[in-house]
N, C-alpha and C. Protein backbone atom coordinates (compact mmCIF):
# COMPACT_ATOMS: atom_id res chain seq x y z
N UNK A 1 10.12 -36.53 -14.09
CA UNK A 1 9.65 -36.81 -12.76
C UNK A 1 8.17 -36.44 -12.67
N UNK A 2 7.30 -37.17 -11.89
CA UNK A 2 6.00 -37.11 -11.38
C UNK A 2 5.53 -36.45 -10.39
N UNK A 3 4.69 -35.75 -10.25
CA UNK A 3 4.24 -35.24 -8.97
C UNK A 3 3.01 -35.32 -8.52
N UNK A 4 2.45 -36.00 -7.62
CA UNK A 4 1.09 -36.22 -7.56
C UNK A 4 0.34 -35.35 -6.53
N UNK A 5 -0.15 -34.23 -6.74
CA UNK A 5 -0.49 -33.77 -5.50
C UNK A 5 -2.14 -34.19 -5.15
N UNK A 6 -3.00 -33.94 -4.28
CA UNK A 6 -4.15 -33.84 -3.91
C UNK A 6 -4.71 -32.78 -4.26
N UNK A 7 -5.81 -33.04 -4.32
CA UNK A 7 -6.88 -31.62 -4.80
C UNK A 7 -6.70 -30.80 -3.71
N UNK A 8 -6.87 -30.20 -3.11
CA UNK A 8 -6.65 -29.57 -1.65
C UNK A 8 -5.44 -28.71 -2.20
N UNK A 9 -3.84 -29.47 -1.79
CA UNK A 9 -2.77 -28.78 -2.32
C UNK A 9 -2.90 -28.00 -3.77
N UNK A 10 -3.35 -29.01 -4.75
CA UNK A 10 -3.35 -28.11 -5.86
C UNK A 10 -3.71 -26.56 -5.78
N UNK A 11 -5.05 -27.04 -5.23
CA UNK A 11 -5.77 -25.07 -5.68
C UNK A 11 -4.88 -24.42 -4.60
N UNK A 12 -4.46 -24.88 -3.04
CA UNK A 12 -3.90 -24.07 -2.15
C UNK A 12 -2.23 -23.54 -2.98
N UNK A 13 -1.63 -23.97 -3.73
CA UNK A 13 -0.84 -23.99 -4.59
C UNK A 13 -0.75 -22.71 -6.15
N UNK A 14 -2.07 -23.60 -6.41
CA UNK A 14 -2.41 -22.23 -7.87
C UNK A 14 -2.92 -21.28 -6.67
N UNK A 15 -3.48 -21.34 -6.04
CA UNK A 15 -3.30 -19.69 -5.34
C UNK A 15 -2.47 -18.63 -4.59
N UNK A 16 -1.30 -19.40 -4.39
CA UNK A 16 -0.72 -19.01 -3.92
C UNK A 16 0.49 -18.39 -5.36
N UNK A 17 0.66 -19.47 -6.30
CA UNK A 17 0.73 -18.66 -7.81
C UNK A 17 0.43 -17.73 -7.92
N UNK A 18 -0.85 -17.51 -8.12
CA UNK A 18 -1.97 -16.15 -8.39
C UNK A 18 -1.62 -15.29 -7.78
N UNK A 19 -1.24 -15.52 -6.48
CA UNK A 19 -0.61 -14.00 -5.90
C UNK A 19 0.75 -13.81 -5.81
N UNK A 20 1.61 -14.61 -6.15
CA UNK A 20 2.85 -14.26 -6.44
C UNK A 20 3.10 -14.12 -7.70
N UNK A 21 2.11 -13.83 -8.67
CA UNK A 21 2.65 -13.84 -10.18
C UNK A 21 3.58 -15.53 -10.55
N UNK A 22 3.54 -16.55 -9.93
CA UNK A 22 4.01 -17.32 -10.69
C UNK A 22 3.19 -18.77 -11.18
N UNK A 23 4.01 -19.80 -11.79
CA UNK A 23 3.16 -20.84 -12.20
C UNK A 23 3.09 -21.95 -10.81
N UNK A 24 2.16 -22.73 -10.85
CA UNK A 24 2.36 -23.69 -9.83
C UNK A 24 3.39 -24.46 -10.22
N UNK A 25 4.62 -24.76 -10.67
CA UNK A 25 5.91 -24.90 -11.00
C UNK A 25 6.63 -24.89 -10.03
N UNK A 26 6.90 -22.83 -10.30
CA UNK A 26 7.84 -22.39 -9.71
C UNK A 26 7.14 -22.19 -8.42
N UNK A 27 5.89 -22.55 -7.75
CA UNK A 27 5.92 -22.41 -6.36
C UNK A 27 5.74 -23.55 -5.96
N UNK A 28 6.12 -24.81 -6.14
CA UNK A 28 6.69 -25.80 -5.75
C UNK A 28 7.81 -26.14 -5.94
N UNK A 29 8.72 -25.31 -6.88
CA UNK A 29 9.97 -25.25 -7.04
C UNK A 29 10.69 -24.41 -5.74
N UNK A 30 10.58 -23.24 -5.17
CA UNK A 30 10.35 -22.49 -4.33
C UNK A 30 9.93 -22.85 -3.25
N UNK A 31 9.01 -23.84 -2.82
CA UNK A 31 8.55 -24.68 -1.80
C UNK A 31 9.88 -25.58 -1.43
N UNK A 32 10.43 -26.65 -2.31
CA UNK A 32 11.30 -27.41 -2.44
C UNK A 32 12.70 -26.86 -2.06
N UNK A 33 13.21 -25.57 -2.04
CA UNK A 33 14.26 -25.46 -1.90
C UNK A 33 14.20 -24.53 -0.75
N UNK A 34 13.34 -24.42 -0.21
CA UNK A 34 12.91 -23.74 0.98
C UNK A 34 13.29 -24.91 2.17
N UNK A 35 12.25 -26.14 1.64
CA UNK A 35 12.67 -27.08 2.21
C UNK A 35 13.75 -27.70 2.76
N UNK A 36 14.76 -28.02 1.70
CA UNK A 36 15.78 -28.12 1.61
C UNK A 36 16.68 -27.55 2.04
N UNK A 37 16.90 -26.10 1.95
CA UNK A 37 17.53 -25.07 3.07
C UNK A 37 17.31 -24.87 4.18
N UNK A 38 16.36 -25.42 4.73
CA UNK A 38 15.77 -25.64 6.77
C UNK A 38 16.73 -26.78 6.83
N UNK A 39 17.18 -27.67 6.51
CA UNK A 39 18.08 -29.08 6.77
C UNK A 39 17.30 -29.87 7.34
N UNK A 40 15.79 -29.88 7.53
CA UNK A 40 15.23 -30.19 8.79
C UNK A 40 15.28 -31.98 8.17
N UNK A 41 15.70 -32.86 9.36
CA UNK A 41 15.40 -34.28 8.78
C UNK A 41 14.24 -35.23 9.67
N UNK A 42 13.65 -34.60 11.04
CA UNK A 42 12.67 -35.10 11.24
C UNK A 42 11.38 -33.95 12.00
N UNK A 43 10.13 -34.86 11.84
CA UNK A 43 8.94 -34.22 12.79
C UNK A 43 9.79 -33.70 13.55
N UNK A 44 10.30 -34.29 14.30
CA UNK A 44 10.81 -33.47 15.70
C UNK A 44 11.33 -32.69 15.50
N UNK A 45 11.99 -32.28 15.13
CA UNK A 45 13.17 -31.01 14.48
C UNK A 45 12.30 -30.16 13.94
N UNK A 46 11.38 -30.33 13.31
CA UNK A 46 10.21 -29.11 12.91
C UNK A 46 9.35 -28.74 13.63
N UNK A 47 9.43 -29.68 14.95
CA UNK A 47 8.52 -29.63 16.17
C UNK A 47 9.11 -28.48 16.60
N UNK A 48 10.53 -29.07 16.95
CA UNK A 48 10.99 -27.68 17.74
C UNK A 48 11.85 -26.41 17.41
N UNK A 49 11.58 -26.43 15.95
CA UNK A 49 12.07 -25.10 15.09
C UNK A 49 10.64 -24.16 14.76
N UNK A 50 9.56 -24.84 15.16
CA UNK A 50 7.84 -24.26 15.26
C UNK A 50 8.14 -23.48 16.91
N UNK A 51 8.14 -24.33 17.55
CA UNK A 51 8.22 -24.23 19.25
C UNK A 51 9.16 -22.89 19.18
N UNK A 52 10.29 -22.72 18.84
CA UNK A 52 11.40 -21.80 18.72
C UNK A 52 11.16 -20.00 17.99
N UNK A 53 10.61 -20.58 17.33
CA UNK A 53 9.43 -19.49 16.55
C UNK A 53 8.74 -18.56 17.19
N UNK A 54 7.66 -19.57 17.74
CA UNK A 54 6.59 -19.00 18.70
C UNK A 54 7.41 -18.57 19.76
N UNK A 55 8.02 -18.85 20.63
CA UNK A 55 8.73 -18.39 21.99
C UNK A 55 9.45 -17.04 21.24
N UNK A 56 10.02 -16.80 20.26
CA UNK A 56 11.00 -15.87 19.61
C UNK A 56 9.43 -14.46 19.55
N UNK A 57 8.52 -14.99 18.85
CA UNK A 57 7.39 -14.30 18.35
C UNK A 57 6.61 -13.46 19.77
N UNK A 58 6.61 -14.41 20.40
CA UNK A 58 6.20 -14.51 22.05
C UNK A 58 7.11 -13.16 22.76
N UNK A 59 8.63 -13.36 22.41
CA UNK A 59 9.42 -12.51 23.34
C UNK A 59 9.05 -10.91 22.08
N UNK A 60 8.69 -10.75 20.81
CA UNK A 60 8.97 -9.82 20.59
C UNK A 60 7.72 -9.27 20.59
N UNK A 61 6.24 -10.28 20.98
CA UNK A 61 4.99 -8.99 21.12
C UNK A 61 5.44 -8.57 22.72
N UNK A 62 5.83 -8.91 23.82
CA UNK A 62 6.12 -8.10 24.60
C UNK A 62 7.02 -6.89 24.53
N UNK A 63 7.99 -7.41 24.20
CA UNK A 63 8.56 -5.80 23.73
C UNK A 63 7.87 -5.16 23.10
N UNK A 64 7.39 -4.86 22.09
CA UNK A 64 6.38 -4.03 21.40
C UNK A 64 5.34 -3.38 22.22
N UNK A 65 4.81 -4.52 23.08
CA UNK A 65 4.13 -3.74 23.87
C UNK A 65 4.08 -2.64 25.04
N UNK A 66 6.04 -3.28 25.42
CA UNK A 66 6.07 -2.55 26.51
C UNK A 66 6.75 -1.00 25.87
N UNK A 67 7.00 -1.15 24.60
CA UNK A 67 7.53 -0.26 23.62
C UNK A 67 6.44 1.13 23.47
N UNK A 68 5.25 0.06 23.24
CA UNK A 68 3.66 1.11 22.97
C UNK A 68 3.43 2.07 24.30
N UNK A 69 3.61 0.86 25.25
CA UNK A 69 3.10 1.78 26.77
C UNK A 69 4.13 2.96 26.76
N UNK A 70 5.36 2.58 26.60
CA UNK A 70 6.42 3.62 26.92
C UNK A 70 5.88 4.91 26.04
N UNK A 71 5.67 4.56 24.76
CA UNK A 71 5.55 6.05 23.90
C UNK A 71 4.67 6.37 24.84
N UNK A 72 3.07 5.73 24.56
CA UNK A 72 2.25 6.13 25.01
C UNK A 72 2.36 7.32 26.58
N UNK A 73 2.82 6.79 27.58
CA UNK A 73 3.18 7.51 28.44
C UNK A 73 3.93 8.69 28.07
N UNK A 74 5.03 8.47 27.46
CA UNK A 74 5.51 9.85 27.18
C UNK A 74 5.01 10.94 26.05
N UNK A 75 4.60 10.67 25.27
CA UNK A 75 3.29 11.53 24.51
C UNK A 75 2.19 11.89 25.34
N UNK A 76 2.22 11.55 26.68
CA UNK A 76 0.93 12.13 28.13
C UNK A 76 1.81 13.28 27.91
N UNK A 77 2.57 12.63 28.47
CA UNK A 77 3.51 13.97 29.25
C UNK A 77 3.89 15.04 28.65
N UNK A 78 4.44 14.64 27.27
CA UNK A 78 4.99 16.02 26.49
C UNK A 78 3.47 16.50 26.09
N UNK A 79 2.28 15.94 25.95
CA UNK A 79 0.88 16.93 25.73
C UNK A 79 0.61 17.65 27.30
N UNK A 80 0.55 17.09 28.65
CA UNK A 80 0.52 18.00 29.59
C UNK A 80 1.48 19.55 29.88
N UNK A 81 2.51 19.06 29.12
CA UNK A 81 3.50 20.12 29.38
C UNK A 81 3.23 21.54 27.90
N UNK A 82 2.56 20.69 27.01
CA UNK A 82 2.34 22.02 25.84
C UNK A 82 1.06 22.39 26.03
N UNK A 83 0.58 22.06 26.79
CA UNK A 83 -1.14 22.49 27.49
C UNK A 83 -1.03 23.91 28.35
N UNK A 84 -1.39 25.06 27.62
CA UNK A 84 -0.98 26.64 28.95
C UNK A 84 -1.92 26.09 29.98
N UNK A 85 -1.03 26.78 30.67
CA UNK A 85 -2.08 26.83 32.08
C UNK A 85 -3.09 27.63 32.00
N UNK A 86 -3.96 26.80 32.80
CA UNK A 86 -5.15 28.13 32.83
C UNK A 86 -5.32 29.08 33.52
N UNK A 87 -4.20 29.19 34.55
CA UNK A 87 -4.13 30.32 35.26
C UNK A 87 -2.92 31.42 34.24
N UNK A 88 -2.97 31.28 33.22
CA UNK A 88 -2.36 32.30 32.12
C UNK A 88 -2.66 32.48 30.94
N UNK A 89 -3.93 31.82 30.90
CA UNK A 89 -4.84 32.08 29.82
C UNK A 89 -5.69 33.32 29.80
N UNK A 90 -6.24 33.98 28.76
CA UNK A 90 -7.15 35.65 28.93
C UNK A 90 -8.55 34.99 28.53
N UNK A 91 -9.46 35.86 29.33
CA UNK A 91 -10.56 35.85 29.05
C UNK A 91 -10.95 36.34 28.06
């Protein structure tokens, strides 16, 4: 079998080799069955398995964030509370 790729793909290809330790082969071999395991059979269906992604990606930087505020706030609090007072501090 033949494979004709474009200059473009090629090097985006051998480089992506280069950093996985393999040949441009096996990362079009690897590409191919990647493929193949999504089932995807049209644009549209990759339209909205992209779309599905992002909304998924979307719902989990909010949590994270509201995750950050939460520590954040409570690392205030437990530092106000290990702070002596200064009305029991010595000169």
């Amino acid at each position: 079998m033949r494979l004709y790729l474009e200059h473009e793909q090629k090097r985006r290809l051998a480089e992506r080799a280069r950093l996985h330790g393999n040949t441009i082969s096996e990362e079009i071999s690897c590409a191919l069955d990647f493929y193949i395991a999504l089932g995807i059979c049209s644009e549209d269906e990759l339209g909205q398995l992209a779309r599905q992604a992002k909304s998924s990606a979307e719902r989990i930087i909010i949590k994270l964030d509201q995750t950050t505020t939460y520590v954040e706030r409570t690392l205030a609090k437990v530092n106000r509370r290990a702070r002596p007072s200064s009305a029991f501090q010595r000169s």
